[in-house]
C-alpha atoms as a PDB file:
ATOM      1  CA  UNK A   1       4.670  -1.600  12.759  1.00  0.00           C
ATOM      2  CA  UNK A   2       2.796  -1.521  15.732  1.00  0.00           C
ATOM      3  CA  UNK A   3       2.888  -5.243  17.711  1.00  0.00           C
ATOM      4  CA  UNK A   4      -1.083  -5.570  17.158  1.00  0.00           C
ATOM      5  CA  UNK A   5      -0.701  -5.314  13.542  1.00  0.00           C
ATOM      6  CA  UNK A   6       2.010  -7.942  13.442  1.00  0.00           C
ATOM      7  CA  UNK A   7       0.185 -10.082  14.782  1.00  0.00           C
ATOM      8  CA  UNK A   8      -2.360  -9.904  12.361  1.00  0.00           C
ATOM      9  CA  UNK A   9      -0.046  -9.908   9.577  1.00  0.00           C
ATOM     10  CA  UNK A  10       0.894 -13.294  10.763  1.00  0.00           C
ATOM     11  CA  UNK A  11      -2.485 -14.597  10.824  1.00  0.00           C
ATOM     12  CA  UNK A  12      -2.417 -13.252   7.191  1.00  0.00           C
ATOM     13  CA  UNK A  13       0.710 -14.924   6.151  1.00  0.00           C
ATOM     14  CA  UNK A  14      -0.613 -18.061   7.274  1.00  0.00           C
ATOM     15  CA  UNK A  15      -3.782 -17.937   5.395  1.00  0.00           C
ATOM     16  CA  UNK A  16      -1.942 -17.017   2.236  1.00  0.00           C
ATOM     17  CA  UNK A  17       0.679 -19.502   2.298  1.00  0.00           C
ATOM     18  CA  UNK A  18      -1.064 -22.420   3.931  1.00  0.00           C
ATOM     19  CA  UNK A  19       0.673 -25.352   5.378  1.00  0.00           C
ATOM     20  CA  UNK A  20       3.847 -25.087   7.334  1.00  0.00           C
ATOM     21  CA  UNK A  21       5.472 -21.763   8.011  1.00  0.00           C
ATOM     22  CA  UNK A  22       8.401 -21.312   9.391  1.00  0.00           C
ATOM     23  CA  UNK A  23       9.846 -18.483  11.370  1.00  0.00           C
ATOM     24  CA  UNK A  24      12.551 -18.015   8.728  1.00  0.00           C
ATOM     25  CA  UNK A  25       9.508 -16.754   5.722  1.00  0.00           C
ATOM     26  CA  UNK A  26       7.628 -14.679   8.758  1.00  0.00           C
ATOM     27  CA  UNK A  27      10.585 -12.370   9.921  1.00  0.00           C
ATOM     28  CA  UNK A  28      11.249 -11.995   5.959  1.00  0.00           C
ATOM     29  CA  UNK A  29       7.778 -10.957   5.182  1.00  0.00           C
ATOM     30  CA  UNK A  30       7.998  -8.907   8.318  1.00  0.00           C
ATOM     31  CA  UNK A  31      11.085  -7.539   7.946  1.00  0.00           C
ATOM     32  CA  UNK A  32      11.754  -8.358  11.545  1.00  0.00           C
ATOM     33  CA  UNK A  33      14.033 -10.768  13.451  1.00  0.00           C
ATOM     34  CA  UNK A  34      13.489 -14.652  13.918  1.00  0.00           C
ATOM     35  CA  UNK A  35      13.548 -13.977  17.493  1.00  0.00           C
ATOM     36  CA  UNK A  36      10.911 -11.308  17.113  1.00  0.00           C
ATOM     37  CA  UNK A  37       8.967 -14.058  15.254  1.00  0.00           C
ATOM     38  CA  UNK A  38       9.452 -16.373  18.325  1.00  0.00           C
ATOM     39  CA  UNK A  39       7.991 -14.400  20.653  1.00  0.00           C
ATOM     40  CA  UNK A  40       5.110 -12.759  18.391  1.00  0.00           C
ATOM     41  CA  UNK A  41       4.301 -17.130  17.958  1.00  0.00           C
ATOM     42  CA  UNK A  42       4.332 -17.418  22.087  1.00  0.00           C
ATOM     43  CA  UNK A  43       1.534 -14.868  21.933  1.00  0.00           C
ATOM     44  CA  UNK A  44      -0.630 -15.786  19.499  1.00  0.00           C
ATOM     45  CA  UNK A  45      -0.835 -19.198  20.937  1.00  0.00           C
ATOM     46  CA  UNK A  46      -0.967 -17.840  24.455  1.00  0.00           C
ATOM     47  CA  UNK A  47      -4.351 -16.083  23.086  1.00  0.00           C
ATOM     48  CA  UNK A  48      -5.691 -19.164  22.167  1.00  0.00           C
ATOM     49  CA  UNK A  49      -5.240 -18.939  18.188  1.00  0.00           C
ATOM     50  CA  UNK A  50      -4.667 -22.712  17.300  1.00  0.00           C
ATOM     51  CA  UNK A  51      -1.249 -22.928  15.693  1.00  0.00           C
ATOM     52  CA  UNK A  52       1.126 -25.774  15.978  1.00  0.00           C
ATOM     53  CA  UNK A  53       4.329 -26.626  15.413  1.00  0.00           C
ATOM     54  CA  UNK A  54       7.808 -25.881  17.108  1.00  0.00           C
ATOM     55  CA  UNK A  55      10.619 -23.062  16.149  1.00  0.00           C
ATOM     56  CA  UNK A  56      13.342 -25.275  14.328  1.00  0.00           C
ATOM     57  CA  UNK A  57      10.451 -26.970  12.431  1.00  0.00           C
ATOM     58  CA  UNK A  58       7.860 -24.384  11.498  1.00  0.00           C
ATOM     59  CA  UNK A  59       4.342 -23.539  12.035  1.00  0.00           C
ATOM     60  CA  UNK A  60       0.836 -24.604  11.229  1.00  0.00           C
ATOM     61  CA  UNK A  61      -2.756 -22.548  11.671  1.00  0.00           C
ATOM     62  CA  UNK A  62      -5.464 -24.696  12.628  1.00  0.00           C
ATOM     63  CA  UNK A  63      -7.626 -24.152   9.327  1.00  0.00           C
ATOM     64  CA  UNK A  64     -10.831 -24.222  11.133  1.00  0.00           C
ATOM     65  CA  UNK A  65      -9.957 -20.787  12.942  1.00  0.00           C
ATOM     66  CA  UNK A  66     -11.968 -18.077  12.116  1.00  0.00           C
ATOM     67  CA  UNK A  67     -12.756 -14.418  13.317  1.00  0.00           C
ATOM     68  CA  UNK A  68     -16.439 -13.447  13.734  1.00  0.00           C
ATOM     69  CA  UNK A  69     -18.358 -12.913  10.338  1.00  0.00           C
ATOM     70  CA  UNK A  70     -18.386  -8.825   8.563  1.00  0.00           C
ATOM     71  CA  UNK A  71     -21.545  -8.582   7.376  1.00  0.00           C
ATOM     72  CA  UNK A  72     -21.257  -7.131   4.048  1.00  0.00           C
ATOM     73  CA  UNK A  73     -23.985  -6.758   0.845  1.00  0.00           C
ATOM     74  CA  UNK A  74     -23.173  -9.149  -2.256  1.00  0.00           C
ATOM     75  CA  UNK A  75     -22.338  -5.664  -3.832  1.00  0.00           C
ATOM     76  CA  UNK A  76     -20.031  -4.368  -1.282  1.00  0.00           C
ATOM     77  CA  UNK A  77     -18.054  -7.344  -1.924  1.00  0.00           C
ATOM     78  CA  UNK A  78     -17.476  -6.625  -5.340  1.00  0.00           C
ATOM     79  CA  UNK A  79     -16.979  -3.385  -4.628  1.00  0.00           C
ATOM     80  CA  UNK A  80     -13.794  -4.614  -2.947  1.00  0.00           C
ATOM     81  CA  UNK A  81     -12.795  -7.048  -5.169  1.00  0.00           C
ATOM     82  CA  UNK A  82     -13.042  -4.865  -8.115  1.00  0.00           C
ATOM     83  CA  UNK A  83     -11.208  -2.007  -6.182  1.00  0.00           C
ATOM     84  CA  UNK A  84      -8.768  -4.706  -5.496  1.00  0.00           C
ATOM     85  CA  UNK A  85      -7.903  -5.821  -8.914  1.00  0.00           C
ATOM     86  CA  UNK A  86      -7.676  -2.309 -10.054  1.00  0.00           C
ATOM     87  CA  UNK A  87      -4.517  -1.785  -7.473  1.00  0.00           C
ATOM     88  CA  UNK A  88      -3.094  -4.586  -8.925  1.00  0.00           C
ATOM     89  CA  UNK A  89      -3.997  -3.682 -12.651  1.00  0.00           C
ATOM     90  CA  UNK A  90      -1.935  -0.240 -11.258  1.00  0.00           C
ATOM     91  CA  UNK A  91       0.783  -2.010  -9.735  1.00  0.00           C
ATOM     92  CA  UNK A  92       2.471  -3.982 -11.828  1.00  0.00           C
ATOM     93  CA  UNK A  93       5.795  -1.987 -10.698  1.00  0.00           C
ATOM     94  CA  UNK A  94       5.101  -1.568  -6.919  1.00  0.00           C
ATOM     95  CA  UNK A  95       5.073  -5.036  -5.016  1.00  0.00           C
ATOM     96  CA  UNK A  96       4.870  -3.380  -1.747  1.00  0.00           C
ATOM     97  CA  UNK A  97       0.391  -1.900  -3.363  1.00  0.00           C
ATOM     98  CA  UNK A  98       0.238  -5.374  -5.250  1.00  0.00           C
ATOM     99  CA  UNK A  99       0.898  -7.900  -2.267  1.00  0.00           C
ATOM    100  CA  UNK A 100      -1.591  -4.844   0.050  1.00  0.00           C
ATOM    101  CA  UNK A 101      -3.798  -5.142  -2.066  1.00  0.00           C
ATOM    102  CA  UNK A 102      -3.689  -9.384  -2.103  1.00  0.00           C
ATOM    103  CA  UNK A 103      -3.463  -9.419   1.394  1.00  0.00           C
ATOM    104  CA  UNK A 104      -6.553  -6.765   1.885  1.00  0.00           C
ATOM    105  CA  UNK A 105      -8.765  -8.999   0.167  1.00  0.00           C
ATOM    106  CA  UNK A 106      -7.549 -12.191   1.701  1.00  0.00           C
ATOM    107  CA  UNK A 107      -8.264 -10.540   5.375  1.00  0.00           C
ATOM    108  CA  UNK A 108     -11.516  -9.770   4.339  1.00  0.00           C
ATOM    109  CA  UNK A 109     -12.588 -13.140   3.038  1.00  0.00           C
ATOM    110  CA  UNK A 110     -11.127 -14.789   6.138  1.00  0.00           C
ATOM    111  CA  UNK A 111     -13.950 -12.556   8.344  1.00  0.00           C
ATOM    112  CA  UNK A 112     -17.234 -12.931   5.743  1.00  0.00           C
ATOM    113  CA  UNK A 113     -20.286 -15.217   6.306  1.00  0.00           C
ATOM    114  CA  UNK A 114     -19.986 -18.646   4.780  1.00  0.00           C
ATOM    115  CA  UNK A 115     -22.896 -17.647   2.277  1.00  0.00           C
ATOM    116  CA  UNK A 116     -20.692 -14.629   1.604  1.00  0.00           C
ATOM    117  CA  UNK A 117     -16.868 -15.867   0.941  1.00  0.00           C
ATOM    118  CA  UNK A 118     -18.711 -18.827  -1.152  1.00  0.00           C
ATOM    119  CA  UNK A 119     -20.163 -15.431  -3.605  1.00  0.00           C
ATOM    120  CA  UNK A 120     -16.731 -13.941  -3.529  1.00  0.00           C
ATOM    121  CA  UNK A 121     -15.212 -17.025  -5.186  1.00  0.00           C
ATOM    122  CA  UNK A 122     -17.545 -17.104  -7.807  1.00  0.00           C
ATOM    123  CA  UNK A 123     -17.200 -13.218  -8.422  1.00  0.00           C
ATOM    124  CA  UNK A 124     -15.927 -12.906 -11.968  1.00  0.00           C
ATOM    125  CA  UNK A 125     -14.369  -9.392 -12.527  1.00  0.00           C
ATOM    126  CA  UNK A 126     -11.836  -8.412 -15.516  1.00  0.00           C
ATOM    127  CA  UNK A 127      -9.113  -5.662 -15.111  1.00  0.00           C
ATOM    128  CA  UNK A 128      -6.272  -4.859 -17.310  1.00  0.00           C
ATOM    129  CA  UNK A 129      -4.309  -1.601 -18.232  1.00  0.00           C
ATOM    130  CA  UNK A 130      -1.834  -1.112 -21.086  1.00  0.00           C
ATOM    131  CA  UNK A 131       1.802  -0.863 -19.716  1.00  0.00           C
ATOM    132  CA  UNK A 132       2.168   1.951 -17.206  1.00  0.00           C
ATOM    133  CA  UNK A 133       4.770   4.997 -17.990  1.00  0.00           C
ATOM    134  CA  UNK A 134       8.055   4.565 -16.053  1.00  0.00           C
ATOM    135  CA  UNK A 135       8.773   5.635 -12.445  1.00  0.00           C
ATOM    136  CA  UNK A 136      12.804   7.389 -13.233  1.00  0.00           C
ATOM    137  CA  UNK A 137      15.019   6.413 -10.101  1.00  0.00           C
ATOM    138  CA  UNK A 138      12.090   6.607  -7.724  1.00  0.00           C
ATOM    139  CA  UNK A 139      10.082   3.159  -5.681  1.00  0.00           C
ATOM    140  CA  UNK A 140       6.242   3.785  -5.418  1.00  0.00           C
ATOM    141  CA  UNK A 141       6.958   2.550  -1.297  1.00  0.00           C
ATOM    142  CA  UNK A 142       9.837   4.345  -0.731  1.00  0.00           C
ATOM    143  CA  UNK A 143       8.121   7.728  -1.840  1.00  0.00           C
ATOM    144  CA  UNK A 144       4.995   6.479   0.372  1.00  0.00           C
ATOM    145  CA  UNK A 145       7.143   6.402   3.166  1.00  0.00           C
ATOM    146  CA  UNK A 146       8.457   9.656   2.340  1.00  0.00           C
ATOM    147  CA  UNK A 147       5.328  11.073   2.079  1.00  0.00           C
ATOM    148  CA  UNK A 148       4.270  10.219   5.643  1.00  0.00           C
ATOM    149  CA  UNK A 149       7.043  11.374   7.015  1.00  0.00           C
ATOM    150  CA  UNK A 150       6.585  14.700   5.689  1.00  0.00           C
ATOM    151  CA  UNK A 151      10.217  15.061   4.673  1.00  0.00           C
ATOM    152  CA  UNK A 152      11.016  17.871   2.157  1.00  0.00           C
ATOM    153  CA  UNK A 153      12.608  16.074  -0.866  1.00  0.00           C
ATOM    154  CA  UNK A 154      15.512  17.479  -3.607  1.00  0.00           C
ATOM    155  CA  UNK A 155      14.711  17.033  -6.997  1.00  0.00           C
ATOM    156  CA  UNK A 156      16.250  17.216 -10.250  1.00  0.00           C
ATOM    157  CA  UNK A 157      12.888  17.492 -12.629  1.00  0.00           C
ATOM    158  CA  UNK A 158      12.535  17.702 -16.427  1.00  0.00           C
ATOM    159  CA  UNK A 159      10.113  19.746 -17.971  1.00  0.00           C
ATOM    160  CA  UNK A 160       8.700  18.477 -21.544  1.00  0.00           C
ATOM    161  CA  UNK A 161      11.014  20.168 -23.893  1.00  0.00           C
ATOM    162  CA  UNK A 162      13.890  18.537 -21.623  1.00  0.00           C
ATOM    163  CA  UNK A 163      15.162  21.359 -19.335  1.00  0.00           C
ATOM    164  CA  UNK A 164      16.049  20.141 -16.371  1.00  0.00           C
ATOM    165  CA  UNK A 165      15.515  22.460 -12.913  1.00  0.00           C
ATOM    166  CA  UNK A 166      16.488  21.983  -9.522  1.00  0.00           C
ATOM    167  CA  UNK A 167      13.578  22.282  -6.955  1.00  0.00           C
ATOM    168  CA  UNK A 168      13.177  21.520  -3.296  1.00  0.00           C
ATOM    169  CA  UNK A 169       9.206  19.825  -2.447  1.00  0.00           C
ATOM    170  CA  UNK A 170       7.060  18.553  -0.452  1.00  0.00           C
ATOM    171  CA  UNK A 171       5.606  15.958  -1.102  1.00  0.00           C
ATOM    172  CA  UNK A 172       1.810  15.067  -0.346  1.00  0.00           C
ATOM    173  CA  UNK A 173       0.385  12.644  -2.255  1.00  0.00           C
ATOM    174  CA  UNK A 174       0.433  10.898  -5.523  1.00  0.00           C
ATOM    175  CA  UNK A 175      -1.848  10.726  -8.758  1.00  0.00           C
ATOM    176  CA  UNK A 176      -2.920   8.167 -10.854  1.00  0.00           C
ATOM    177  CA  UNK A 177      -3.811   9.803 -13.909  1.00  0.00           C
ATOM    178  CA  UNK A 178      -4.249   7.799 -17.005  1.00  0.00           C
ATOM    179  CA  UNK A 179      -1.240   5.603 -17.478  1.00  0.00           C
ATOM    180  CA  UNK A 180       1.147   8.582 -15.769  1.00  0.00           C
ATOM    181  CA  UNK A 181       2.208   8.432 -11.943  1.00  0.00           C
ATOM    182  CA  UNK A 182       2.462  12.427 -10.527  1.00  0.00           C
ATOM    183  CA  UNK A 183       4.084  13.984  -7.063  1.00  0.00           C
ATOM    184  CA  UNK A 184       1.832  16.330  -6.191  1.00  0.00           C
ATOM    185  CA  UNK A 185       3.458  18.903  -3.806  1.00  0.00           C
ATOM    186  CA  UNK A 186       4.243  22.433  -2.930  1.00  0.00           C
ATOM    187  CA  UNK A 187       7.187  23.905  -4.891  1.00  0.00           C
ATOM    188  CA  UNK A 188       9.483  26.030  -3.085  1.00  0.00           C
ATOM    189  CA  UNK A 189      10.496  27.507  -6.525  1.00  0.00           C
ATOM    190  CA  UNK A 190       7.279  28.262  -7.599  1.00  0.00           C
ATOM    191  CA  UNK A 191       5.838  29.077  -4.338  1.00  0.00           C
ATOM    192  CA  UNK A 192       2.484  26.621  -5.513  1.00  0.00           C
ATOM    193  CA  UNK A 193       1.438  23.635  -5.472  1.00  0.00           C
ATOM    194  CA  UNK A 194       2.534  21.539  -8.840  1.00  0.00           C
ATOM    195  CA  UNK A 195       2.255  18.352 -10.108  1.00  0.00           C
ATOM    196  CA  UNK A 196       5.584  16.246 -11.149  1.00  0.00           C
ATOM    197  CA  UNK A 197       5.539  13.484 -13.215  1.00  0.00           C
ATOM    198  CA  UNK A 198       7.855  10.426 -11.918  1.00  0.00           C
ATOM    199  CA  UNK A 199       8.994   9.777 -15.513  1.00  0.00           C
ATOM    200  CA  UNK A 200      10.824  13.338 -15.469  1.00  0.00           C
ATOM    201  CA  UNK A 201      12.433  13.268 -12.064  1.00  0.00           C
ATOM    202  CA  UNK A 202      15.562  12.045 -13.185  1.00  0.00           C
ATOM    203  CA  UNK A 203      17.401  12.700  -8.905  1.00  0.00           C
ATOM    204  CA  UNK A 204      15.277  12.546  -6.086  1.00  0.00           C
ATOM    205  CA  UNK A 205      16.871  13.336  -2.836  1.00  0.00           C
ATOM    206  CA  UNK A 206      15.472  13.106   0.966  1.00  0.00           C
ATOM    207  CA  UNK A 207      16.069  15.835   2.945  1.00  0.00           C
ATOM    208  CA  UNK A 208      16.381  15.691   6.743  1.00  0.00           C
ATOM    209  CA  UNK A 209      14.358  18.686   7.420  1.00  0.00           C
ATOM    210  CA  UNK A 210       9.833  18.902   7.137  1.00  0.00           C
ATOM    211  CA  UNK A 211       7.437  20.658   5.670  1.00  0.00           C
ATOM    212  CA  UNK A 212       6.292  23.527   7.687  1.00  0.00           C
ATOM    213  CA  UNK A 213       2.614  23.035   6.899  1.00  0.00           C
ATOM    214  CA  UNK A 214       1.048  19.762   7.456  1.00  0.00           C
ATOM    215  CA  UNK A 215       0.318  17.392   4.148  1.00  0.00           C
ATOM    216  CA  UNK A 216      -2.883  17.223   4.739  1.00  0.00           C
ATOM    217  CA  UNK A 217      -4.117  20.431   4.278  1.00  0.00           C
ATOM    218  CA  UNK A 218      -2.289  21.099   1.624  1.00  0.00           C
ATOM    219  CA  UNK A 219      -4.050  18.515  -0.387  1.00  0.00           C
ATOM    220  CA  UNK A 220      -7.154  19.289   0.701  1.00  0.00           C
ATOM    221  CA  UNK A 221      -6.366  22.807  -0.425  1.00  0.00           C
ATOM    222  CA  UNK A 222      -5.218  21.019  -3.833  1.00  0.00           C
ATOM    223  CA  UNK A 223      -8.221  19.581  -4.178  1.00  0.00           C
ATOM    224  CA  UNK A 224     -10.589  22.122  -3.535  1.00  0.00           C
ATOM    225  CA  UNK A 225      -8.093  24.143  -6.324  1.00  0.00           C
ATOM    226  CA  UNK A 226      -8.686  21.593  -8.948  1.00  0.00           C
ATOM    227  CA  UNK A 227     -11.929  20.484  -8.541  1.00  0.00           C
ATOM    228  CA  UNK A 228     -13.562  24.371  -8.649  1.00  0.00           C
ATOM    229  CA  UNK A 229     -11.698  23.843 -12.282  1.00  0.00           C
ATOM    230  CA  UNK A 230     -13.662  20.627 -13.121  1.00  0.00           C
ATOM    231  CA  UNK A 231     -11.729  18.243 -12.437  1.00  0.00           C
ATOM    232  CA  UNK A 232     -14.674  16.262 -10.392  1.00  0.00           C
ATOM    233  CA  UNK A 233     -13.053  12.845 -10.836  1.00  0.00           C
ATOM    234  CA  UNK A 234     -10.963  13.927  -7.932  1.00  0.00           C
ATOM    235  CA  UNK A 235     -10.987  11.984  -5.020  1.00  0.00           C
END
């Protein structure tokens, strides 16, 4: 993570939490070092955002402090809060999308007109999804991270009258279809693009070696494939 977005993060953190913070919860919601946190504090205060507080002790942001105003419709903001709650109505299973998807909303609020975040409280939007089908030995994050790396990826798949084959990938992206999770990548094996469902990859294996083509086009190329079949939901 870049320094900038750290930064910001912090701000976040402080906005969710509220009260004191101490340097200890940062570097573990960071995943960085206390002395990483140190220095990141010695900035933010040295660019005039109002927080407080000393390293042994903790930390407090100045409630009042505010970014300038996004000027956003009434129905832009429930655009985002409903696209919001859906990611978490998804995520049940993958903290990493579920606390995004909190924190997403929470940095928008922070940077909306007065008239604006007073709407968003009072927006009243329902989501809710049976249970999703399992993920096998896999983490939604882990495979994200896989994913933008462009690392090839050994599999051990079964098909739905429980064969099992062997198949190298890459990966580059992944569905949300119905209550199912999919990989969608190019099979070596099948020299195509397929679509694996998490449930049946029973060994999933990162490989030190990318994907000669980049991910990018290969999805586009997937979804020009599938939408000239009618699948228009596709996005």
């Amino acid at each position: 993570m870049r320094r900038a977005d750290r930064l910001l993060q912090i701000i976040q953190i402080f906005r969710r939490r509220g009260g004191i913070v101490t340097a200890g919860q940062l570097a573990d919601d960071l995943e960085v070092s206390v002395r990483t946190i140190y220095r990141d504090m010695v900035a933010l205060m040295a660019s005039g955002v109002p927080i407080t507080g000393e390293a042994s002790v903790g930390y407090v942001l100045d409630k009042s402090y505010d970014l300038p105003p996004l000027m956003l419709t009434i129905e832009e903001v429930e655009a985002l809060v409903l696209g919001a709650k859906l990611v978490g109505a998804f995520s049940q299973d993958d903290p990493q999308m579920l606390l995004a998807a909190g924190d997403a909303l929470a940095k928008i609020e922070a940077v909306l007109s007065p008239e604006r975040k007073q709407q968003m409280g009072q927006i009243n939007l329902i989501t809710g999804l049976p249970e999703m089908v399992g993920l096998g030995p896999i983490t939604l994050g882990s495979l994200r991270r896989t994913i933008r790396n462009g690392f090839k990826v050994h599999i051990g798949y079964e098909d739905g009258k429980g064969a099992i084959s062997e198949r190298t990938i890459w990966p580059m992206g992944i569905g949300y279809f119905g209550l199912v999770r999919m990989l969608i990548a190019w099979c070596e094996l099948r020299e195509d693009i397929r679509v694996f469902r998490l449930d049946r990859i029973k060994t999933f294996e990162e490989l030190q070696s990318r994907a000669p083509h980049t991910r990018q086009k290969l999805y586009r190329d997937y979804i020009k494939q599938e939408k000239s079949k009618g699948m228009r939901a596709l996005t």
